[in-house]
Protein backbone atom coordinates (compact mmCIF):
# COMPACT_ATOMS: atom_id res chain seq x y z
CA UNK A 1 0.00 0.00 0.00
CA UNK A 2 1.35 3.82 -1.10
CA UNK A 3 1.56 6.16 1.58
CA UNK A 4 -0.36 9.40 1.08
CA UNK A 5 1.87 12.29 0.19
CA UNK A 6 0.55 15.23 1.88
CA UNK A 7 0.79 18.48 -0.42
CA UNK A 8 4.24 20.66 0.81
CA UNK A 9 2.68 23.75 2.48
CA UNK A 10 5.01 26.84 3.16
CA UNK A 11 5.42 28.13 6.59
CA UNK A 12 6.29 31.84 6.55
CA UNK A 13 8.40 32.30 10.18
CA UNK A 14 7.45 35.02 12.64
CA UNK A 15 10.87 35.46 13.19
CA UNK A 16 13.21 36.39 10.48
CA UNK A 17 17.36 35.46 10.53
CA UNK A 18 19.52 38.55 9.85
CA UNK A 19 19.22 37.18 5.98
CA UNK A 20 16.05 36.76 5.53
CA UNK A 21 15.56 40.55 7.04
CA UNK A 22 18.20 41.95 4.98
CA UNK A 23 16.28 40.57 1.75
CA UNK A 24 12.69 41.03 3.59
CA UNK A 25 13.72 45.04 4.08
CA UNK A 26 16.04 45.73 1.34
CA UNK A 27 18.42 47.21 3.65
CA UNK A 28 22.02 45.21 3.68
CA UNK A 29 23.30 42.82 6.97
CA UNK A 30 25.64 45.39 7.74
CA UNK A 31 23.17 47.96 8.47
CA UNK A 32 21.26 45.67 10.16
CA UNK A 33 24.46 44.69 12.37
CA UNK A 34 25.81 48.12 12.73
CA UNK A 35 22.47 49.42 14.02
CA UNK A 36 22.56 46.74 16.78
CA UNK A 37 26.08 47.56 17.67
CA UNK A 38 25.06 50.95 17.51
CA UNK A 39 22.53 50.94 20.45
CA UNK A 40 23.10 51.52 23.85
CA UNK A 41 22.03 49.46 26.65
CA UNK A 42 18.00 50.71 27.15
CA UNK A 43 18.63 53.00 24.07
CA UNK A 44 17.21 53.05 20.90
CA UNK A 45 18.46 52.00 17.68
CA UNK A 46 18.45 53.17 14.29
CA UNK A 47 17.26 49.74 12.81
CA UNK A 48 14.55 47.65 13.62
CA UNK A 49 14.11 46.34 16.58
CA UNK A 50 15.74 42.44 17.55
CA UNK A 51 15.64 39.94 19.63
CA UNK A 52 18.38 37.68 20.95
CA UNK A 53 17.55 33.80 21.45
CA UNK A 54 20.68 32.20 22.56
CA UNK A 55 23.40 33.30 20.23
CA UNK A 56 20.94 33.48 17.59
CA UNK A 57 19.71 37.08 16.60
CA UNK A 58 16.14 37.48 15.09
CA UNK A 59 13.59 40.37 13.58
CA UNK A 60 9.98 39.58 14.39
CA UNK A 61 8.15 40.49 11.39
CA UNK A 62 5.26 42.22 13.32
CA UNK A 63 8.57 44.67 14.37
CA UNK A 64 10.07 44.98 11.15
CA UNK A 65 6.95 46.20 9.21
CA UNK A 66 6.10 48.47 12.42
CA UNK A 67 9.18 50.02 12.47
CA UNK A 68 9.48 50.66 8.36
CA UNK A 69 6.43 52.40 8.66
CA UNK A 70 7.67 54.65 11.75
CA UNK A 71 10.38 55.62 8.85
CA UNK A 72 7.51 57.40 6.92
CA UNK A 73 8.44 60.99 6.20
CA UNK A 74 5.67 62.13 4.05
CA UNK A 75 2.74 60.57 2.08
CA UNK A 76 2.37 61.09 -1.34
CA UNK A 77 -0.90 62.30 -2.62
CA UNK A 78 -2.81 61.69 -5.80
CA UNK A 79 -1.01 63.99 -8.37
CA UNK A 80 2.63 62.31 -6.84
CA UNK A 81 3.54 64.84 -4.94
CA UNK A 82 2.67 66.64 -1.81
């Protein structure tokens, strides 16, 4: 008897590697890395926020996409500009 092959389903992780941010963003790992290197102890950095598990270092996509849109400097409006 064949064993049913259940249909591959992606999982898309909460928590991104320093990577998968980089590419997720479009900013490079080195920004990423200098921005954590960059922040004081109870300060605030200039990249998006991270968390450490172990020695591994991970983005939390909820973070990311919060703090891209704290970035925002201006809106466009309907004719492009504004």
């Amino acid at each position: 008897m064949k064993k049913s092959i259940k249909p591959h389903t992606a999982i898309t992780p909460a928590a991104l590697r320093e990577q998968e941010t980089a590419r997720y963003t479009g900013f490079s790992t080195a920004f990423l890395r200098q921005s954590r290197m960059k922040t004081p102890p109870g300060g605030i950095s200039s990249g998006p926020p991270w968390i450490k598990v172990g020695r591994s270092v991970r983005y939390l996509r909820s973070d990311i996409d919060q703090w891209l849109e704290s970035q925002r400097v201006g809106q466009a409006t309907e004719g492009g500009t504004k």
